[in-house]
Protein backbone atom coordinates (compact mmCIF):
# COMPACT_ATOMS: atom_id res chain seq x y z
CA UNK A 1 85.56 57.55 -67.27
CA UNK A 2 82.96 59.18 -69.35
CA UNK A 3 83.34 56.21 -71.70
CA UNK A 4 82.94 53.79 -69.22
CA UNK A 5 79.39 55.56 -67.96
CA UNK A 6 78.13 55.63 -71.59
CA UNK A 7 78.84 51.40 -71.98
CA UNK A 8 77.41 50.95 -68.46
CA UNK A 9 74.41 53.15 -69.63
CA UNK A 10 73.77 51.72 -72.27
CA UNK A 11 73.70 48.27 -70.47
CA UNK A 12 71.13 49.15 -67.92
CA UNK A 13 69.27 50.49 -71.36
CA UNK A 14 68.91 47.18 -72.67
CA UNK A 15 68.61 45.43 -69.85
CA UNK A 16 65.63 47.68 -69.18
CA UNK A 17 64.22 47.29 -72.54
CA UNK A 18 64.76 43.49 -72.10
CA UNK A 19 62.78 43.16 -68.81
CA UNK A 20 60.07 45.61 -70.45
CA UNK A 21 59.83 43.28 -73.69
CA UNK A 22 59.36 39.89 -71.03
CA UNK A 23 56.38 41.86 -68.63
CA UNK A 24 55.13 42.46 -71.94
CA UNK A 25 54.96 39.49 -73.03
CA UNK A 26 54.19 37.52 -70.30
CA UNK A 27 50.58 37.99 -69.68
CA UNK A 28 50.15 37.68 -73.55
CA UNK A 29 52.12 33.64 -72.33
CA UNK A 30 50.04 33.17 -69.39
CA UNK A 31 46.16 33.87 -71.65
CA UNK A 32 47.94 31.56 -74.43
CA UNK A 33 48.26 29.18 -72.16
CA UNK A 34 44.89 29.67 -70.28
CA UNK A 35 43.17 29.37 -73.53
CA UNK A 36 44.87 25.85 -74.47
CA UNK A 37 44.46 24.43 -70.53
CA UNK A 38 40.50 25.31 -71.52
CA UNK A 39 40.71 24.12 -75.49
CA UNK A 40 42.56 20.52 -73.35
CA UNK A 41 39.67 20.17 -71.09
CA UNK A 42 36.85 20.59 -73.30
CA UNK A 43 37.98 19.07 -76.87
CA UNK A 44 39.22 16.30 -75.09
CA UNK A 45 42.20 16.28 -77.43
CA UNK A 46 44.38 13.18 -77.25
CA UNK A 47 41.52 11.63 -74.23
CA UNK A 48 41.27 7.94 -74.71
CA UNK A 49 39.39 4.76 -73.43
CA UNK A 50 41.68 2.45 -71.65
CA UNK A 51 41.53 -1.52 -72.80
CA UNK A 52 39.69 -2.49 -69.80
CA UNK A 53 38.06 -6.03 -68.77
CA UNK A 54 34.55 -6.81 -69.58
CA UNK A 55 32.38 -6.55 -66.43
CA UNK A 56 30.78 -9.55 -64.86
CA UNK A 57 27.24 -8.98 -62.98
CA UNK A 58 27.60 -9.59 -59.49
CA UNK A 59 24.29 -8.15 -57.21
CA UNK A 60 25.28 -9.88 -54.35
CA UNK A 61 27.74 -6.98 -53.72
CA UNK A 62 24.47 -4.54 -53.96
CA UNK A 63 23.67 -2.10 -51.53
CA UNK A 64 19.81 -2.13 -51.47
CA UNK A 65 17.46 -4.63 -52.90
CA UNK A 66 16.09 -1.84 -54.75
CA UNK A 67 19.02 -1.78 -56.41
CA UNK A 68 18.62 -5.12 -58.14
CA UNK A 69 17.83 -5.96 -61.73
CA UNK A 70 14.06 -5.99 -62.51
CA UNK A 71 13.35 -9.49 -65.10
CA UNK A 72 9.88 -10.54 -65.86
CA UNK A 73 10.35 -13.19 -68.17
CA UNK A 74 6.53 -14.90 -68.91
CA UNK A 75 7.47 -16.86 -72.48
CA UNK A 76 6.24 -13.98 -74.84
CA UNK A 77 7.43 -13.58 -78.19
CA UNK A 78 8.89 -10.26 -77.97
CA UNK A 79 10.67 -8.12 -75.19
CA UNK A 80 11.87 -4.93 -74.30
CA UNK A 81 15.06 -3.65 -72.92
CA UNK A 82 15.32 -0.69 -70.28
CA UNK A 83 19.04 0.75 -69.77
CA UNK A 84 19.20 2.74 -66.70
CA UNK A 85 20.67 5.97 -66.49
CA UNK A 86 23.92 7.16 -64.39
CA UNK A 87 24.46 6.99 -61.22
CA UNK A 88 21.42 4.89 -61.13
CA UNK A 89 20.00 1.59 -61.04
CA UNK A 90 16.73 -0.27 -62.91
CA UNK A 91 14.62 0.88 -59.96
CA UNK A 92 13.51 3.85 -61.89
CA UNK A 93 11.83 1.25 -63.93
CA UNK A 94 9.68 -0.20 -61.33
CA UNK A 95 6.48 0.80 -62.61
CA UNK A 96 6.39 1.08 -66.56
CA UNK A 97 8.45 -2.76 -66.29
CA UNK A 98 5.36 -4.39 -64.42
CA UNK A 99 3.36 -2.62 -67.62
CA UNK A 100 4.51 -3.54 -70.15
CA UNK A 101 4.94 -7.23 -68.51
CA UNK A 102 1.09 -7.32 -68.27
CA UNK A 103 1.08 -6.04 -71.74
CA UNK A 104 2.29 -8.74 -73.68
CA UNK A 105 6.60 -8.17 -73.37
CA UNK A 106 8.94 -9.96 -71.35
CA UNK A 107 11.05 -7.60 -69.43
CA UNK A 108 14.83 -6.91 -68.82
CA UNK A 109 16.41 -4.12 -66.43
CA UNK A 110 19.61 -4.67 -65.76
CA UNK A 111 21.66 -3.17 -63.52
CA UNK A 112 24.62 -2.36 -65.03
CA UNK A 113 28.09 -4.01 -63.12
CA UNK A 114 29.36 -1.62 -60.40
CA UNK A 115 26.52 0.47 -60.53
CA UNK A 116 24.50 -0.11 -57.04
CA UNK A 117 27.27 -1.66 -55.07
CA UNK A 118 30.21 -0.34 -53.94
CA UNK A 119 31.19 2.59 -55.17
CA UNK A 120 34.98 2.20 -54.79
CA UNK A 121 34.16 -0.25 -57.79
CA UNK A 122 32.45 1.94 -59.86
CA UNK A 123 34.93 4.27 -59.98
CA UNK A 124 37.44 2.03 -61.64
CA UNK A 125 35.23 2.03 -64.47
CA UNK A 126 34.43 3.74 -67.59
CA UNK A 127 31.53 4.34 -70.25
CA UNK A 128 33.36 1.84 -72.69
CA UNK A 129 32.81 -1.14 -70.34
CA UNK A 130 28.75 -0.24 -68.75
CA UNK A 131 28.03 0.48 -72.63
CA UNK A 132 29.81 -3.33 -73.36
CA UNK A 133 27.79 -4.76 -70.95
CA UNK A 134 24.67 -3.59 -72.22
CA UNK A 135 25.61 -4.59 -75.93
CA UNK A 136 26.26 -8.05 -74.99
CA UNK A 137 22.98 -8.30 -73.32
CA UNK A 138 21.55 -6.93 -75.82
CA UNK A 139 22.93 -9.36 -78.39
CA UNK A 140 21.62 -12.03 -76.19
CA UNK A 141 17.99 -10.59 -76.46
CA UNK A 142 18.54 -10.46 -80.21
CA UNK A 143 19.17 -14.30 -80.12
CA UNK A 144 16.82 -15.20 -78.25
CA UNK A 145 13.93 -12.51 -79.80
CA UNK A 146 12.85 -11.83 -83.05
CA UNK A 147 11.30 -8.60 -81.75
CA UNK A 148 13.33 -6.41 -79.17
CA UNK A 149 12.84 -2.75 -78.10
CA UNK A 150 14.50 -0.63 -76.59
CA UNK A 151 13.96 1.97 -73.71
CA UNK A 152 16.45 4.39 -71.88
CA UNK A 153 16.14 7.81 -69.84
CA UNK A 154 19.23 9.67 -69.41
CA UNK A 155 22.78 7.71 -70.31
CA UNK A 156 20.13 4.69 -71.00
CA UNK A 157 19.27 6.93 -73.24
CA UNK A 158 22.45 7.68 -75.12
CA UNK A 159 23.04 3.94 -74.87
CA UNK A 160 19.61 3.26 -76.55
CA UNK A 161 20.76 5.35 -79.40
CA UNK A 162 24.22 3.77 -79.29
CA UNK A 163 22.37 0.35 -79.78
CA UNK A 164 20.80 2.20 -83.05
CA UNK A 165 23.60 3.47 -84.46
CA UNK A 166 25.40 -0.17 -84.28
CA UNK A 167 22.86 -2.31 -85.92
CA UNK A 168 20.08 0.26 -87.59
CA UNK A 169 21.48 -1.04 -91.14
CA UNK A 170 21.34 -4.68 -90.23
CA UNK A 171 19.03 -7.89 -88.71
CA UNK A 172 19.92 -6.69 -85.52
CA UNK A 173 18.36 -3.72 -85.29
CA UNK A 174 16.13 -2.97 -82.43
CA UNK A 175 12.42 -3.02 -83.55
CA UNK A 176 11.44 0.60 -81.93
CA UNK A 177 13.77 2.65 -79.27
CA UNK A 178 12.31 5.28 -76.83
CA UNK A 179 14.62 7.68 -75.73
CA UNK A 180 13.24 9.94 -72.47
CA UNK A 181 16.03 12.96 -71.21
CA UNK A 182 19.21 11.85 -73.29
CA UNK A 183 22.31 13.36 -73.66
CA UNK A 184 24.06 13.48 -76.37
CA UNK A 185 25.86 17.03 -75.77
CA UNK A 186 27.28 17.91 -72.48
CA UNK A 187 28.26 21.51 -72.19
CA UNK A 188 28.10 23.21 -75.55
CA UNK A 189 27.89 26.78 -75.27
CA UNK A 190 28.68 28.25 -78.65
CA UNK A 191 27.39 25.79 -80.69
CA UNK A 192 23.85 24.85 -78.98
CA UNK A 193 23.64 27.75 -76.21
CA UNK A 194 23.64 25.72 -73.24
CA UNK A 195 25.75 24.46 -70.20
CA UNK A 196 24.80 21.51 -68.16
CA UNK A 197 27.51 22.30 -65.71
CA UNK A 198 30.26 24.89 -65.50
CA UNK A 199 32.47 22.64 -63.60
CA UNK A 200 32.81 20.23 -66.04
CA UNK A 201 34.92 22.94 -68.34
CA UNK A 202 38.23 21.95 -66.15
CA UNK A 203 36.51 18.53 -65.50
CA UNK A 204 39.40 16.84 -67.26
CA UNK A 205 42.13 18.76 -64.92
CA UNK A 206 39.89 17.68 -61.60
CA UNK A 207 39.97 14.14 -63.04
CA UNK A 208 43.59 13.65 -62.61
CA UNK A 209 44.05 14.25 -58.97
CA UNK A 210 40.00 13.53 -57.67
CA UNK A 211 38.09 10.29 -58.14
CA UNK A 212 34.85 11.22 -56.41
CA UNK A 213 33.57 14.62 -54.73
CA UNK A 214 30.73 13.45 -51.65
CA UNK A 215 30.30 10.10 -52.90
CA UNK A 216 27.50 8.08 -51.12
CA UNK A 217 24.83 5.66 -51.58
CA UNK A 218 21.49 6.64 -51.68
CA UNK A 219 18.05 4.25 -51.17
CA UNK A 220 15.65 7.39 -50.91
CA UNK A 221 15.70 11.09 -50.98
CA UNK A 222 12.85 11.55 -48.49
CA UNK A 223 13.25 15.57 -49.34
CA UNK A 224 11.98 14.70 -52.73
CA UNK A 225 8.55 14.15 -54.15
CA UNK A 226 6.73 13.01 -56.85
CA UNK A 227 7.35 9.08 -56.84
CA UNK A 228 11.23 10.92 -56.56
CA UNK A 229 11.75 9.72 -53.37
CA UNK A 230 12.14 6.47 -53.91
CA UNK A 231 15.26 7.45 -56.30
CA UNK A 232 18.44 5.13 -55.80
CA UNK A 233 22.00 5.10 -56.65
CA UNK A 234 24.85 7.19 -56.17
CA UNK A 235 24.90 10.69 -54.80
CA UNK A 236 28.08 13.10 -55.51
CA UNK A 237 30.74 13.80 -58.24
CA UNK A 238 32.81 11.52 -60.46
CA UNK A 239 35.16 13.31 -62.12
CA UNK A 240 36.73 10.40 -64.03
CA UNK A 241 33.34 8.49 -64.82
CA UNK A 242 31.58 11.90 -65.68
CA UNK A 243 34.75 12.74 -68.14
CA UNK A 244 34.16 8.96 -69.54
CA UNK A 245 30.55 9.65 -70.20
CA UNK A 246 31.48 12.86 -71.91
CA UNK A 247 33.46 11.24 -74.21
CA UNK A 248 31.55 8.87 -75.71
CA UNK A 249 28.68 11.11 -76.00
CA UNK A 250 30.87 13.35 -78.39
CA UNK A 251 31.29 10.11 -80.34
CA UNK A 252 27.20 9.06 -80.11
CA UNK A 253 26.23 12.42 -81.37
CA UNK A 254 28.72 12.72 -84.19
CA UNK A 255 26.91 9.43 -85.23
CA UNK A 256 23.26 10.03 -85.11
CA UNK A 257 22.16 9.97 -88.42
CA UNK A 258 23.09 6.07 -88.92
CA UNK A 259 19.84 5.98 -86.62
CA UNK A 260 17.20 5.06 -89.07
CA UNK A 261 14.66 2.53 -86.60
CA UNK A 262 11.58 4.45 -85.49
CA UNK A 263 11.84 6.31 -82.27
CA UNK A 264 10.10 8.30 -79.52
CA UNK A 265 11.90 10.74 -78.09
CA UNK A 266 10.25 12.21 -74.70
CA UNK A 267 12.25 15.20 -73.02
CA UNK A 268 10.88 17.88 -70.27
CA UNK A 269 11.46 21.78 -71.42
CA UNK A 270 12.66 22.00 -67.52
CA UNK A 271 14.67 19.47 -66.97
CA UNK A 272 17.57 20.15 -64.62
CA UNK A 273 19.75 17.55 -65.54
CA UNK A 274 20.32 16.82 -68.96
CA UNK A 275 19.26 20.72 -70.90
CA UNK A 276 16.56 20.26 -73.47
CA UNK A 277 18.04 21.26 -76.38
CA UNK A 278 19.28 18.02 -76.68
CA UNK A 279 16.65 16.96 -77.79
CA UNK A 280 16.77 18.95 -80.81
CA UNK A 281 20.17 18.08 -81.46
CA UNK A 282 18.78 14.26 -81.66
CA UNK A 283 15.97 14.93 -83.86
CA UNK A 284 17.49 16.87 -86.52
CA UNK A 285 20.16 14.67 -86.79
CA UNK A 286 18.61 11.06 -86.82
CA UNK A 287 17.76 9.72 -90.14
CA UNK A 288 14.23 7.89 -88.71
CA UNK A 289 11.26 8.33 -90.92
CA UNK A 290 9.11 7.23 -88.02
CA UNK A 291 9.45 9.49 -85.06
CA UNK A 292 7.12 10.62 -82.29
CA UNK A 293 8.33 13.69 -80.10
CA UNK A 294 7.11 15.16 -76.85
CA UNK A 295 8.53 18.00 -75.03
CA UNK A 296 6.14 18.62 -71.95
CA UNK A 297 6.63 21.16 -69.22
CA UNK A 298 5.91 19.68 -65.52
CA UNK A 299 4.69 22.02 -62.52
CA UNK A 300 7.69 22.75 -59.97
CA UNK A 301 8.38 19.85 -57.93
CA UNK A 302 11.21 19.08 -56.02
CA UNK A 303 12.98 16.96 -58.25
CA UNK A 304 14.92 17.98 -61.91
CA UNK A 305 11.99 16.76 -64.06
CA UNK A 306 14.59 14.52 -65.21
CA UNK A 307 13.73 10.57 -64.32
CA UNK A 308 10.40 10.51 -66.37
CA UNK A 309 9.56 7.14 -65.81
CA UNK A 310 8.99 7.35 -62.13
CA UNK A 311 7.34 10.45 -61.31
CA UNK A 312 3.73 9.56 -59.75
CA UNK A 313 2.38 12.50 -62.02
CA UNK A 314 3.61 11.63 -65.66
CA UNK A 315 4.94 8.11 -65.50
CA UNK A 316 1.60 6.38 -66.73
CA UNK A 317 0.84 8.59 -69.37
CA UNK A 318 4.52 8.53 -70.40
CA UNK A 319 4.34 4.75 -70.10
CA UNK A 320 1.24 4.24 -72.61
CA UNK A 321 2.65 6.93 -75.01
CA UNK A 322 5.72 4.39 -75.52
CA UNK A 323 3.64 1.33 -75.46
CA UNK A 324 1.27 2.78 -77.90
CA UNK A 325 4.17 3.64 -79.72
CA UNK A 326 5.53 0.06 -79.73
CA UNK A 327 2.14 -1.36 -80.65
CA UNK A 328 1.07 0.78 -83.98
CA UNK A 329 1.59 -0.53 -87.12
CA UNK A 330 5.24 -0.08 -88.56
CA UNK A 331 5.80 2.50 -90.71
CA UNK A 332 9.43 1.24 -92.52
């Protein structure tokens, strides 16, 4: 019997030691595993584009007029492009469009497919095919123009350095680009010290089971100020389009030095949507001998200091800086 005790001991001794070695290490598991769920979401490891049909413009499926693009076309011998941001539409153009019309440029806004109409449409879309949209067009500019600039706040503005990286090196490069609050860095905490949202760090998780998060329309945000008011597109969260857009702007900053046309780069110290140091991440790494930056600091309004170009207080002396801009004498 005493035998039997010992062997039965000594059983429940390594079945102990067992069960100690597993509750040892499983929390040492469960971290590795947090950490790669985290290292999956923001590397964006394996994420890819899907091979999705060109867009076609349709604005009779627009929810507002305002939404509409904005075209001035008088006959003149050069034009400019504006690229609206996201979830917007040209409307944030209103006012520096019908300047630089009466200045001498013919004028294209276009609203981007899917942006301002539906969005049940827009959310079966990606970066990839708004960004193909607006390379087309721009093409067609380039055809038509021997002289075409470009201008884009926010994703425009990514876009508008897109456009740069493409064609700097070749006929069809833009004359001048402007570039006002553009991201090319989303959250990047250890390697520029700032977050644009915290959310976005298990975006990629959310993005698999959510397609929008208080998605609306919006003509106005009478709360606002500033010009702000008049803001329209889409309110809310879109996981999948947000992740999209995150993306590609990995891919536009690892290119930024094939950006050699001249460029001004405007881009408020308080802006609350896109964080200013991306601005510094653009102008160290371009390769543009010509280059005019401003980093202004507005008062407190209620807005994000974001949509520069249609803020009652800044958007005419923003407007002449990039005309003026446009207009001196080339320094390639």
């Amino acid at each position: 019997m005493e035998e039997i005790s010992t062997v039965i001991g000594g059983a429940d001794g390594a079945t102990s030691i067992y069960v100690a070695s597993c509750m040892t290490f499983l929390p040492i598991c469960i971290l590795v595993l947090i950490v790669l769920f985290f290292i999956w979401n923001i590397s964006l490891i394996f994420y890819k584009e899907k091979k999705e049909p060109k867009l076609k413009s349709d604005e009779s499926k627009c929810f507002s007029e305002k939404c509409r693009s904005i075209l001035y076309v008088k006959g003149h011998d050069k034009a400019v492009l504006f690229i609206h941001g996201f979830p917007t539409t040209p409307s944030m153009y209103s006012y520096p469009a019908k300047v630089l019309s009466e200045r001498g440029y013919d004028v294209y806004a276009p609203l981007i497919p899917t942006f301002g109409a539906d969005y049940k449409e827009f959310e079966e879309t990606s970066f990839s095919q708004w960004f193909s949209f607006i390379d087309d067009y721009y093409i067609e500019l380039k055809n038509k123009y021997e002289r075409v600039y470009v201008i884009g706040v926010s994703m425009g503005g990514a876009m508008t350095l897109k456009i740069a990286e493409k064609y700097s090196a070749s006929p069809l490069a833009p004359e001048k680009i402007a570039v006002l609050s553009a991201p090319v860095a989303y959250n990047s905490l250890l390697r520029d010290h700032f977050v644009t949202s915290w959310s976005f760090y298990i975006g990629r998780f959310l993005a698999l089971f959510i397609k929008e998060i208080g998605a609306k329309c919006i003509e106005c945000k009478p709360e606002s100020e500033d010009g702000n008011e008049n803001w329209t597109g889409y309110g809310g969260t879109f996981p999948r389009q947000g992740l999209s857009l995150i993306y590609n702007l990995k891919i536009i900053r690892k290119d930024l030095a094939k950006v050699s046309v001249p460029i001004i780069s405007i881009h408020d110290k308080g802006d609350k949507t896109v964080p200013f140091g991306n601005q510094k991440i653009i102008l160290s790494s371009i390769s543009s001998s010509d280059i005019e930056a401003y980093s202004p600091e507005m008062p407190n309004y209620r807005h994000t200091h974001h949509s520069l170009l249609m803020y009652d207080s800044c958007k005419k002396e923003y407007t002449d800086l990039i005309f003026n801009f446009f207009e001196k004498e080339d320094k390639r």
